[in-house]
PDB file of N, CA and C in Angstrom:
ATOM      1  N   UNK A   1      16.548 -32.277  11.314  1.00  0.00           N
ATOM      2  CA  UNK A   1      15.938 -31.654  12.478  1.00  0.00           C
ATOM      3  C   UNK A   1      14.557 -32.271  12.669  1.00  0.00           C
ATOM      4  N   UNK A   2      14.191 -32.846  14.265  1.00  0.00           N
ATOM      5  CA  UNK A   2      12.995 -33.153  14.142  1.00  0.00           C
ATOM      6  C   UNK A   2      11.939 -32.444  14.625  1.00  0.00           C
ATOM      7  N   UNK A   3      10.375 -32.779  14.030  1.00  0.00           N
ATOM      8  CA  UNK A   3       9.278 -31.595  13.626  1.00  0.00           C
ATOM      9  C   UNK A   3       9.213 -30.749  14.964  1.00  0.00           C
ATOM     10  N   UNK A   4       9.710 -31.610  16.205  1.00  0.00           N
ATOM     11  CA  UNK A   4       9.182 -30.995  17.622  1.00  0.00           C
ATOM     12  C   UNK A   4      10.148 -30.052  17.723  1.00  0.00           C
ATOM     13  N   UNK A   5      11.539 -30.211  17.355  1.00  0.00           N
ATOM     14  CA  UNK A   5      12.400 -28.872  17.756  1.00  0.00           C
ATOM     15  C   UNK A   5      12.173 -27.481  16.837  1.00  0.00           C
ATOM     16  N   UNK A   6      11.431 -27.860  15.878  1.00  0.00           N
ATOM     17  CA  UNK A   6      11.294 -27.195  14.400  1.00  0.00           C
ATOM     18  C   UNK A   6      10.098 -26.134  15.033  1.00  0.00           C
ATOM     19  N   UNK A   7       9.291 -27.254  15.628  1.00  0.00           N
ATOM     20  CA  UNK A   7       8.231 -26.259  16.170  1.00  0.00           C
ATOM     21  C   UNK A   7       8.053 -25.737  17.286  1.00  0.00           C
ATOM     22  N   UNK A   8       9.213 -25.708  17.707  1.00  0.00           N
ATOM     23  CA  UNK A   8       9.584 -25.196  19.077  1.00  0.00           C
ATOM     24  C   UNK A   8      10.248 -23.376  18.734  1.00  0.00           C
ATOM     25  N   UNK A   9      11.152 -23.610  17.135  1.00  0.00           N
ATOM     26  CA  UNK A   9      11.742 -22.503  16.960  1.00  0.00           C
ATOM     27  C   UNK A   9      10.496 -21.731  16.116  1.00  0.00           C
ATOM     28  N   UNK A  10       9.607 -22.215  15.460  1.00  0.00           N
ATOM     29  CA  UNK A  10       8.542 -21.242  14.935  1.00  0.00           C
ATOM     30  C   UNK A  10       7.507 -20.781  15.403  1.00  0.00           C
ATOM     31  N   UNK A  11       7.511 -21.158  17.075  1.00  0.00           N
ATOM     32  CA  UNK A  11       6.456 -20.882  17.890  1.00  0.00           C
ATOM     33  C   UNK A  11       6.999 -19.441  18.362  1.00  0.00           C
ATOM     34  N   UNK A  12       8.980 -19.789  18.624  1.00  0.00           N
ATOM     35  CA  UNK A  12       9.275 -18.382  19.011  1.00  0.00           C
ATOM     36  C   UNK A  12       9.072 -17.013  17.401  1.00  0.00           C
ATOM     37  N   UNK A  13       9.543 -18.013  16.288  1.00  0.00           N
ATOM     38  CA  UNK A  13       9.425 -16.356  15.187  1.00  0.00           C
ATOM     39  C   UNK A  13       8.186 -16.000  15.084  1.00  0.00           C
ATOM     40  N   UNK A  14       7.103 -16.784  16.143  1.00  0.00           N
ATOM     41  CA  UNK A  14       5.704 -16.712  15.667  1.00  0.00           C
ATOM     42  C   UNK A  14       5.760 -15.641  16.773  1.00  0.00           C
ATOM     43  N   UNK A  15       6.016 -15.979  17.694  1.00  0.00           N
ATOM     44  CA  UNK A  15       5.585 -14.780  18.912  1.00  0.00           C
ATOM     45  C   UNK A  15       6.510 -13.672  18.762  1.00  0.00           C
ATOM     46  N   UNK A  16       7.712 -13.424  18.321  1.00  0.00           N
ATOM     47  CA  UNK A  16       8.553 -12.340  18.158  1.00  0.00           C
ATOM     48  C   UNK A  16       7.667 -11.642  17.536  1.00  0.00           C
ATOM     49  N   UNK A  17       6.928 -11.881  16.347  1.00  0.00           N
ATOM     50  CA  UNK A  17       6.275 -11.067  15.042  1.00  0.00           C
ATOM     51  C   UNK A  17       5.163 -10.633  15.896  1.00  0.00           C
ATOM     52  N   UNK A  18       4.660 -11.052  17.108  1.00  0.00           N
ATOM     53  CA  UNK A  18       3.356 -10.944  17.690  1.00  0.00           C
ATOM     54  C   UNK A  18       2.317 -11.154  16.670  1.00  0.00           C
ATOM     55  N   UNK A  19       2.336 -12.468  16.385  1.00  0.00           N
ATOM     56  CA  UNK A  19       1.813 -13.054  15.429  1.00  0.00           C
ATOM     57  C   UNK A  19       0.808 -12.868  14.265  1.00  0.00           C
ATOM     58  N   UNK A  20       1.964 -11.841  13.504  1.00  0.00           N
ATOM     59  CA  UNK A  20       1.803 -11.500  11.931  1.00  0.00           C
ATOM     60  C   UNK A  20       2.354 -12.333  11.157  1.00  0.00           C
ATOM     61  N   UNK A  21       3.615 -12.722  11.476  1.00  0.00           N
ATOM     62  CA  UNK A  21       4.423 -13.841   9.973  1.00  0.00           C
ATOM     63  C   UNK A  21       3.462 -15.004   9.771  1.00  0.00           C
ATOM     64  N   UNK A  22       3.334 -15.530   8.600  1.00  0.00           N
ATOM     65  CA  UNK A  22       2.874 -16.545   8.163  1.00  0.00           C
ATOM     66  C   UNK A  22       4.107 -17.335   7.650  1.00  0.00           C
ATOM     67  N   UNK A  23       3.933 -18.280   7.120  1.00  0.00           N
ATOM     68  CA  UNK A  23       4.802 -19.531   6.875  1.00  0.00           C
ATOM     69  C   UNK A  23       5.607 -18.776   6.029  1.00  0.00           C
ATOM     70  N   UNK A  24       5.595 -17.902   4.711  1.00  0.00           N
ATOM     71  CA  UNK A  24       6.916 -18.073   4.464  1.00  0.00           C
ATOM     72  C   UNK A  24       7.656 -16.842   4.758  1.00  0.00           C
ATOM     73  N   UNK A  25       7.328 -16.114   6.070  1.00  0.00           N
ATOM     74  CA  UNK A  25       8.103 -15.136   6.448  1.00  0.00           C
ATOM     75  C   UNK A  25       9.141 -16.119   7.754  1.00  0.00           C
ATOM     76  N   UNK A  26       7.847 -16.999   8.403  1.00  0.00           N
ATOM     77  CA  UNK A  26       8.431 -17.420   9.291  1.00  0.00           C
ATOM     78  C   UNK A  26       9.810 -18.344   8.696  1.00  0.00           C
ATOM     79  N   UNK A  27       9.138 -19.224   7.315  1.00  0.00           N
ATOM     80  CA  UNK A  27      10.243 -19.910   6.475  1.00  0.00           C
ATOM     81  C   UNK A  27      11.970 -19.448   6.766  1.00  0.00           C
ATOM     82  N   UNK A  28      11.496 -17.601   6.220  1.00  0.00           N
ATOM     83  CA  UNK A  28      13.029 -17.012   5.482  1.00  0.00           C
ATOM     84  C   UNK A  28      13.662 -16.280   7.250  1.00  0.00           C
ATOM     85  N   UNK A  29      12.940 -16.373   8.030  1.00  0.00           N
ATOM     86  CA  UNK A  29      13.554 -15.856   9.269  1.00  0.00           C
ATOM     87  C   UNK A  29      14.491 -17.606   9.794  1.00  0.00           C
ATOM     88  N   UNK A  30      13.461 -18.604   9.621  1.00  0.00           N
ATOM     89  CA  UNK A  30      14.418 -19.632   9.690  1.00  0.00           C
ATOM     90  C   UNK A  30      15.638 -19.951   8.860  1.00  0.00           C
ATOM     91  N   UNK A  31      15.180 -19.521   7.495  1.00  0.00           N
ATOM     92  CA  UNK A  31      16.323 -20.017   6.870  1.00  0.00           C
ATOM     93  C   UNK A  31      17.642 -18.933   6.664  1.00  0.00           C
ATOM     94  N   UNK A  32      17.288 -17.830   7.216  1.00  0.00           N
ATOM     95  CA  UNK A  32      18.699 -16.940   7.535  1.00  0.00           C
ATOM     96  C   UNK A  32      19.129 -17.423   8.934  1.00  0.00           C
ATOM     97  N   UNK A  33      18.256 -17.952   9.894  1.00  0.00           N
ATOM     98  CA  UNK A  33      19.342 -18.576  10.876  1.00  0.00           C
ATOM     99  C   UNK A  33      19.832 -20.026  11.080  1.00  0.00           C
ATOM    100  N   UNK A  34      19.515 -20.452   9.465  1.00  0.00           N
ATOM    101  CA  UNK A  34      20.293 -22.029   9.830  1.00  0.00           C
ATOM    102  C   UNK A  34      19.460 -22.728   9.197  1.00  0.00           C
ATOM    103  N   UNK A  35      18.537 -23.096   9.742  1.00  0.00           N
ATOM    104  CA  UNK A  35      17.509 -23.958  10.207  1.00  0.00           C
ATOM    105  C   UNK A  35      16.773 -24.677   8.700  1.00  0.00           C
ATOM    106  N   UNK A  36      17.205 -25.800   8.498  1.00  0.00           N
ATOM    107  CA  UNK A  36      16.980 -26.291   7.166  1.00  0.00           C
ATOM    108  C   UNK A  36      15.926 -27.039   7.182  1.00  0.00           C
ATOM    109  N   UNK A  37      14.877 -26.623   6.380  1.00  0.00           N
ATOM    110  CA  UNK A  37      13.213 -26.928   6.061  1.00  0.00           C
ATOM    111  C   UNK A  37      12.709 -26.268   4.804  1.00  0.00           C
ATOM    112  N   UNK A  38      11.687 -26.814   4.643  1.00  0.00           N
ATOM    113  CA  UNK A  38      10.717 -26.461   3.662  1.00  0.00           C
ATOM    114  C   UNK A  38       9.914 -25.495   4.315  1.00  0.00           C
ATOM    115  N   UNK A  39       9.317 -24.947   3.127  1.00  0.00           N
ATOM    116  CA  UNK A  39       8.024 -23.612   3.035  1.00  0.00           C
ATOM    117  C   UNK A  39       6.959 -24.625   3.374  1.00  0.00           C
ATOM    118  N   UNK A  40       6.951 -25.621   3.032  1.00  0.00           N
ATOM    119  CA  UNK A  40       5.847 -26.414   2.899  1.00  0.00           C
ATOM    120  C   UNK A  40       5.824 -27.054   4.200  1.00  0.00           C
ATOM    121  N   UNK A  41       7.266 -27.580   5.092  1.00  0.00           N
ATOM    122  CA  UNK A  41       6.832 -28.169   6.204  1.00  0.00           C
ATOM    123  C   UNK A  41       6.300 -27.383   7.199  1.00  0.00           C
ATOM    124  N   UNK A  42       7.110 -25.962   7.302  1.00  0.00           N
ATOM    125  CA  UNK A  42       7.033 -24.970   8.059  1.00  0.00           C
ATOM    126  C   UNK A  42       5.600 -24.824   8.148  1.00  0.00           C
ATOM    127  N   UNK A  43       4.533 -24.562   7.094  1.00  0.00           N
ATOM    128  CA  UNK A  43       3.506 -24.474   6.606  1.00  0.00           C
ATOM    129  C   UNK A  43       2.217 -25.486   7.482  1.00  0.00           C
ATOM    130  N   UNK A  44       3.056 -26.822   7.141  1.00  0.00           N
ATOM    131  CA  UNK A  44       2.085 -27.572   7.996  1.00  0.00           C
ATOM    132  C   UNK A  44       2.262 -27.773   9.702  1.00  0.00           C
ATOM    133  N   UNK A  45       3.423 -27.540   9.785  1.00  0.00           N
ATOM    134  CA  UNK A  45       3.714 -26.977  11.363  1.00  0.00           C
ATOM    135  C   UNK A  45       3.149 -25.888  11.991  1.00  0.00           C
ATOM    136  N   UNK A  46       3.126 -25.257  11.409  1.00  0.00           N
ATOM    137  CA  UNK A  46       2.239 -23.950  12.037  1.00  0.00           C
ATOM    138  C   UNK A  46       0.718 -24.486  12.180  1.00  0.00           C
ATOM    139  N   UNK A  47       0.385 -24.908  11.003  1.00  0.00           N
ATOM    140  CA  UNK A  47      -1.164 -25.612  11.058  1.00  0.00           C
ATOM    141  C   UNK A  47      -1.211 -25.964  12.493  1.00  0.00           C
ATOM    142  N   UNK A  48      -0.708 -27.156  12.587  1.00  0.00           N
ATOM    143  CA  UNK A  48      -0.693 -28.368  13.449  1.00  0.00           C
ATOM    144  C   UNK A  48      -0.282 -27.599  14.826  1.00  0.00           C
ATOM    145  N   UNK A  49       0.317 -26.812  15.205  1.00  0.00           N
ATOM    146  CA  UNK A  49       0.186 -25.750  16.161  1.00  0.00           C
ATOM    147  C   UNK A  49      -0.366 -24.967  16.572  1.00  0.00           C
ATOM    148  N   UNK A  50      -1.236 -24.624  15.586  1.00  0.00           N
ATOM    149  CA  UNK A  50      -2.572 -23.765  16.006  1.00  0.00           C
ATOM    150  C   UNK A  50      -1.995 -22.439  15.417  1.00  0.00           C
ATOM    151  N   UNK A  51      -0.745 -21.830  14.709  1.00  0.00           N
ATOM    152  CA  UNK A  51       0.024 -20.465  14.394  1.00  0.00           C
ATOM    153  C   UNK A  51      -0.652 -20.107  13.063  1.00  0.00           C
ATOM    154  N   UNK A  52      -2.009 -19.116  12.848  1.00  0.00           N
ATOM    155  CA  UNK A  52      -1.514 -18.837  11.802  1.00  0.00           C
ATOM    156  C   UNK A  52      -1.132 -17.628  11.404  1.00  0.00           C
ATOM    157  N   UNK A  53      -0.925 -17.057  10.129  1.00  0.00           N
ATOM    158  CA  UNK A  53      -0.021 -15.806  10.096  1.00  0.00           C
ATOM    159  C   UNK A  53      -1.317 -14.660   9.839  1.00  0.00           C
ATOM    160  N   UNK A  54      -1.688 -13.837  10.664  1.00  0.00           N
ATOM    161  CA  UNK A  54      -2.794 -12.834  10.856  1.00  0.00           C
ATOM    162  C   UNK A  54      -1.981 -11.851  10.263  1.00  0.00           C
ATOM    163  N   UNK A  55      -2.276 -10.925   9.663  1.00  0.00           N
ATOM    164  CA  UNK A  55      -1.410  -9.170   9.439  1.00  0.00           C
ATOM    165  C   UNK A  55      -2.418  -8.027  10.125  1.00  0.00           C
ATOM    166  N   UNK A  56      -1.349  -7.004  10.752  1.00  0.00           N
ATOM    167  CA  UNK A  56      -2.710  -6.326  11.213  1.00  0.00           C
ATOM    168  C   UNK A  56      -3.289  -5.761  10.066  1.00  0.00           C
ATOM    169  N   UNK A  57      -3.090  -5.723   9.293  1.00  0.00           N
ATOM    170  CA  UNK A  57      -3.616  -4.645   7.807  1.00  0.00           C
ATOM    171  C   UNK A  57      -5.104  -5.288   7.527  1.00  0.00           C
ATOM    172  N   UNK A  58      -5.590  -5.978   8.139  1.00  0.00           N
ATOM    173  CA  UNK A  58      -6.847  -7.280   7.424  1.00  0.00           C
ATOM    174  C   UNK A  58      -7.573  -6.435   7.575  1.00  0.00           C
ATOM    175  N   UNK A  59      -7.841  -5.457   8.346  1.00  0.00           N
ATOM    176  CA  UNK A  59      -9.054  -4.735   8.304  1.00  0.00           C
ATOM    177  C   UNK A  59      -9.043  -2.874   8.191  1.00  0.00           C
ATOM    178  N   UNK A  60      -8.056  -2.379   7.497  1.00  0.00           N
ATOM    179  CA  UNK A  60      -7.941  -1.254   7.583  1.00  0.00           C
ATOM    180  C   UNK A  60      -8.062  -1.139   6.138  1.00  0.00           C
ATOM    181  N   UNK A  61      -8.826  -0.998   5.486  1.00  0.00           N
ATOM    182  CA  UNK A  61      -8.775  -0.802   3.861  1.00  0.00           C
ATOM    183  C   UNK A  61      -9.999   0.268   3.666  1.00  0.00           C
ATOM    184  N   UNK A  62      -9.662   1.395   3.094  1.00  0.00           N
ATOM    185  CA  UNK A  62     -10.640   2.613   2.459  1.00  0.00           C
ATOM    186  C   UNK A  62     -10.745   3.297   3.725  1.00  0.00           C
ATOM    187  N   UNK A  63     -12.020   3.641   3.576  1.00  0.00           N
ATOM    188  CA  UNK A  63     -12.462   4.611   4.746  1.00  0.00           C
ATOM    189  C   UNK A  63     -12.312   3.741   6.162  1.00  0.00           C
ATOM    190  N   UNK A  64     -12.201   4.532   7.406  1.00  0.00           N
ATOM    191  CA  UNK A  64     -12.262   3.508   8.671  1.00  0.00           C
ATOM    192  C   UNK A  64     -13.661   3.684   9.276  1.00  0.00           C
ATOM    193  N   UNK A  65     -14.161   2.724   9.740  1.00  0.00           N
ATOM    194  CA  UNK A  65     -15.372   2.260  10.273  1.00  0.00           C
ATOM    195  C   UNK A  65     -15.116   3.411  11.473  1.00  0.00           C
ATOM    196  N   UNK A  66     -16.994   4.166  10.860  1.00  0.00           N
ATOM    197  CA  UNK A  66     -17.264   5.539  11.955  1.00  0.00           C
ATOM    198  C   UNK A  66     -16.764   6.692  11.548  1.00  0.00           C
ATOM    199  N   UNK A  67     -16.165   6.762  10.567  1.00  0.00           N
ATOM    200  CA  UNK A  67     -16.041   7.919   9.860  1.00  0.00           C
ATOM    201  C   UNK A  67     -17.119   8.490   8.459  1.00  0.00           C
ATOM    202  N   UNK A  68     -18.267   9.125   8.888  1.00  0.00           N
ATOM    203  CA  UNK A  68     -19.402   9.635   8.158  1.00  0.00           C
ATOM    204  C   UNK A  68     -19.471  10.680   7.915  1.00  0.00           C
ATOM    205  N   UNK A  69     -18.644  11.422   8.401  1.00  0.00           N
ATOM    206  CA  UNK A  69     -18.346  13.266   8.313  1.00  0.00           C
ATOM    207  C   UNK A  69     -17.846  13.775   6.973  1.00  0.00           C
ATOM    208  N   UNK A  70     -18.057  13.745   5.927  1.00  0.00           N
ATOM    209  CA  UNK A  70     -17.907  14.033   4.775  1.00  0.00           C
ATOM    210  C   UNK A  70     -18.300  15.377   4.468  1.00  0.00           C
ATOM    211  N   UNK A  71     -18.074  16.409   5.296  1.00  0.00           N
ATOM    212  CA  UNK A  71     -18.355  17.366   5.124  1.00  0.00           C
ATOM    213  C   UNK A  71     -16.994  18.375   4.508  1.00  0.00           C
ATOM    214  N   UNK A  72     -16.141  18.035   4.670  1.00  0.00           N
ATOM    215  CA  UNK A  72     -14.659  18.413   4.464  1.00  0.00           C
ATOM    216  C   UNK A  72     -14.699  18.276   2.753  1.00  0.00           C
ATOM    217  N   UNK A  73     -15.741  17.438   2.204  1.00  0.00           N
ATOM    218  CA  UNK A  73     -15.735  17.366   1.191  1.00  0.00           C
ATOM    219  C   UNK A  73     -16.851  17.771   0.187  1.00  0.00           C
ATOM    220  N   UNK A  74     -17.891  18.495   0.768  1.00  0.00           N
ATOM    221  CA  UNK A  74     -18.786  19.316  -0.110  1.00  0.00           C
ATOM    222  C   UNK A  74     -18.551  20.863   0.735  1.00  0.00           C
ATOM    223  N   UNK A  75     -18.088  21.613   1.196  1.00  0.00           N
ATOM    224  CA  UNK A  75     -18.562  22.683   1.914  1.00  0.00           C
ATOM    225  C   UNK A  75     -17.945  23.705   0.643  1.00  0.00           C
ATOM    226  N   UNK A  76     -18.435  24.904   1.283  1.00  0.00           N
ATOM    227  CA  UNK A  76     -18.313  25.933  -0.147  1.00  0.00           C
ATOM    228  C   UNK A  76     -16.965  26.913  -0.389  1.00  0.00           C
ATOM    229  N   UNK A  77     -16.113  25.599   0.466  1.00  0.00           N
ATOM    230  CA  UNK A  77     -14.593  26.852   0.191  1.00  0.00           C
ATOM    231  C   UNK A  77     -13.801  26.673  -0.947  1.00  0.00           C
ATOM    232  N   UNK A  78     -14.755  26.137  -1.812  1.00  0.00           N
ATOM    233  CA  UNK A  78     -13.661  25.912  -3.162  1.00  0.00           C
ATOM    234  C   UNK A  78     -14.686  27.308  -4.545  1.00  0.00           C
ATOM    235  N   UNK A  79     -15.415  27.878  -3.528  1.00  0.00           N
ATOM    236  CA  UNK A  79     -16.247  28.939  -4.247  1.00  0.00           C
ATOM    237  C   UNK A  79     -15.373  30.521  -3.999  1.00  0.00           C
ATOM    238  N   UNK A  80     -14.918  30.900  -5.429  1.00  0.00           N
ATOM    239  CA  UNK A  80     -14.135  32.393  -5.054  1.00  0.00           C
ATOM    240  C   UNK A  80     -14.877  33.533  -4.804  1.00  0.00           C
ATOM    241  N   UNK A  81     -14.033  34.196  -3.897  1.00  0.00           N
ATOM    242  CA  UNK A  81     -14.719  35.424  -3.005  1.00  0.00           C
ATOM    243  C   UNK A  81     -14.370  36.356  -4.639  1.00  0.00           C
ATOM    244  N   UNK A  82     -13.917  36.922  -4.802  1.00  0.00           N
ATOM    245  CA  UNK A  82     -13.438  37.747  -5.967  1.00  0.00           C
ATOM    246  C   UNK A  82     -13.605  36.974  -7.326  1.00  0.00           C
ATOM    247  N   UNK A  83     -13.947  37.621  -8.370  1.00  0.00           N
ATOM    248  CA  UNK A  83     -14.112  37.003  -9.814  1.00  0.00           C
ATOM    249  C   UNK A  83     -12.972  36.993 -10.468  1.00  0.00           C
ATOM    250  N   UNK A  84     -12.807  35.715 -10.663  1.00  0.00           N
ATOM    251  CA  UNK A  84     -11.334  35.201 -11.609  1.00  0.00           C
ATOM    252  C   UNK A  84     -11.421  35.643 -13.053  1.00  0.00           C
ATOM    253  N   UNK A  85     -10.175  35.887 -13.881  1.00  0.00           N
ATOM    254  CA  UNK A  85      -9.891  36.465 -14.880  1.00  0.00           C
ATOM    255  C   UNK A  85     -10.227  35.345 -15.717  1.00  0.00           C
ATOM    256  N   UNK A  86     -10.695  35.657 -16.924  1.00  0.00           N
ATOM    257  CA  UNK A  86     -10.517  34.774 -18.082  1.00  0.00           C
ATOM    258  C   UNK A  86      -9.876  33.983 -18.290  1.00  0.00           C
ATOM    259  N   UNK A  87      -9.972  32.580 -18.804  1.00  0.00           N
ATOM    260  CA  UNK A  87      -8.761  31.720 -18.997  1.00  0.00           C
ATOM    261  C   UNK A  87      -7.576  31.999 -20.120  1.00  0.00           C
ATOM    262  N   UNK A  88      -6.570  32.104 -20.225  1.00  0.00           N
ATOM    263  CA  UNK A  88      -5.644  32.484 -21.359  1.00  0.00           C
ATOM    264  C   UNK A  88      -5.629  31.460 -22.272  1.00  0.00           C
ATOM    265  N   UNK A  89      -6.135  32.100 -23.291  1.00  0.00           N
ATOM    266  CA  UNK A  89      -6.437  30.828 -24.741  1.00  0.00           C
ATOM    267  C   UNK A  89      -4.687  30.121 -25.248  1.00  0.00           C
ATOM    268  N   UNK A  90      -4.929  28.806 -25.053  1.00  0.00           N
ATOM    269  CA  UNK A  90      -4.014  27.901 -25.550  1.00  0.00           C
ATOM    270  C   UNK A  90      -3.486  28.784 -26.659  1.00  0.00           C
ATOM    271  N   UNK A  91      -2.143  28.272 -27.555  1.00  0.00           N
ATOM    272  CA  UNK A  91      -1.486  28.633 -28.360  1.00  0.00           C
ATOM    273  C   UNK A  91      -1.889  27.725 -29.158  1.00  0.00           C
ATOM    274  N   UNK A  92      -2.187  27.093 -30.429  1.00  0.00           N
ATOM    275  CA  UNK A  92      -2.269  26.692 -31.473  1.00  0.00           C
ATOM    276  C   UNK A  92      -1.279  25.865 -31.978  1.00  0.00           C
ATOM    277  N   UNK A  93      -2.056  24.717 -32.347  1.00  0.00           N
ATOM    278  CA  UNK A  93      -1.230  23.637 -32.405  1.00  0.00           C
ATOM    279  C   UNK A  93      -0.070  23.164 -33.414  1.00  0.00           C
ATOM    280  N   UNK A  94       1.239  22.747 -33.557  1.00  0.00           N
ATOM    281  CA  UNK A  94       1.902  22.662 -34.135  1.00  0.00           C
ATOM    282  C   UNK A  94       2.801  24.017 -34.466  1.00  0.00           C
ATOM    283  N   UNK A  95       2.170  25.342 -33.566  1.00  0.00           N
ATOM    284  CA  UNK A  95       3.061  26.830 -34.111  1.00  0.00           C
ATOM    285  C   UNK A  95       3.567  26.614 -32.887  1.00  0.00           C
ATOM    286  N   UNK A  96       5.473  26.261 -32.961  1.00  0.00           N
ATOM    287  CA  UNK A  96       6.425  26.374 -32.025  1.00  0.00           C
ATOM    288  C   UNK A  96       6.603  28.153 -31.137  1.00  0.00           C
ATOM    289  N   UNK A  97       6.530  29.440 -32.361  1.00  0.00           N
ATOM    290  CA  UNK A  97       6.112  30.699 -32.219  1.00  0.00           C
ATOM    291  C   UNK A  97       5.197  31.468 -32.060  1.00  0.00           C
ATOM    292  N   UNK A  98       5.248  32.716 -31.670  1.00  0.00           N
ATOM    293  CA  UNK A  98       4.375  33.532 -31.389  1.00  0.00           C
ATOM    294  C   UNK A  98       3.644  33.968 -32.933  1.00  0.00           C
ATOM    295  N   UNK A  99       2.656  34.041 -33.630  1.00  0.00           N
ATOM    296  CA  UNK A  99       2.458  34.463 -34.877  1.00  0.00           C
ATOM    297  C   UNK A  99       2.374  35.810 -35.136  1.00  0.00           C
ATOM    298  N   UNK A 100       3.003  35.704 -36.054  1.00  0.00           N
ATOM    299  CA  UNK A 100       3.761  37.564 -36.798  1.00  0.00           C
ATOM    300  C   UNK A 100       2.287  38.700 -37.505  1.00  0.00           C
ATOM    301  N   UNK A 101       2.451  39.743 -36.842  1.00  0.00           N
ATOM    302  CA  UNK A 101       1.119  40.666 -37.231  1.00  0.00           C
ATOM    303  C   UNK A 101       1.436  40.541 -38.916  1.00  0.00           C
ATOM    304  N   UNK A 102       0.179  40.318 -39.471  1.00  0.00           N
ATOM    305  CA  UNK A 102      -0.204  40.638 -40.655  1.00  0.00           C
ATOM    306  C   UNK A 102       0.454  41.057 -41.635  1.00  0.00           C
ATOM    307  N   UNK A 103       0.775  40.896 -43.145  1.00  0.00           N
ATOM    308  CA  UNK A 103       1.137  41.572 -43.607  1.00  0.00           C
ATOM    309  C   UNK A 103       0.470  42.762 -44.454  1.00  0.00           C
ATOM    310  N   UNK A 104       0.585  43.788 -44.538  1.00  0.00           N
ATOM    311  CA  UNK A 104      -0.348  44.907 -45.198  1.00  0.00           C
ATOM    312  C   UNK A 104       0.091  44.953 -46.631  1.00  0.00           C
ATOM    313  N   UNK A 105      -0.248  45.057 -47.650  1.00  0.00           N
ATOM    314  CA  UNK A 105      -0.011  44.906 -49.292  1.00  0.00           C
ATOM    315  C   UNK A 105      -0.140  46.336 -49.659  1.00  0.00           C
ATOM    316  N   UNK A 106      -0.825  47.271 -49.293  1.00  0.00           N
ATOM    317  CA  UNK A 106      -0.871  48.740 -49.666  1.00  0.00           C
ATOM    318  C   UNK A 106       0.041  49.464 -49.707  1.00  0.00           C
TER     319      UNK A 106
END
């Protein structure tokens, strides 16, 4: 296949993706429909076309730009209206059972 028809078909998987695929998505969309090439030519075809593979994800990472309202995260509703009970003391380690009252010797 020559490079001009090659880059005729990765201009279209380039615009189908609305140009997210990079070379080796565009690669495996070619090579499930036929189209016999390299990762590597595909690669420099796109170059040489001006295609490259953008994702929208490039800029959405952590917090999103303009979000300063952090108030959701100090305010005082994690403070109880009513007083909570004592914590119930762990069981003791290695006793599978409840331990047996005392024995009296008298």
């Amino acid at each position: 296949m020559r490079d001009a028809e090659l880059t005729e078909q990765i201009t279209v998987v380039h615009q189908q993706s609305r140009g997210t695929y990079g070379a080796p998505r565009v690669h495996a969309v070619l090579k499930h429909e036929g189209a016999g090439c390299g990762r590597r030519r595909v690669a420099r075809l796109m170059r040489q076309a001006g295609q490259p593979g953008t994702g929208p994800r490039s800029e959405a990472h952590g917090w999103r730009v303009g979000h300063t309202d952090f108030s959701i995260l100090t305010e005082a509703r994690y403070h109880a209206d009513v007083p909570q009970p004592p914590p119930v003391p762990a069981p003791a380690r290695g006793c599978s059972r409840p331990s047996a009252p005392p024995i009296s010797l008298v």
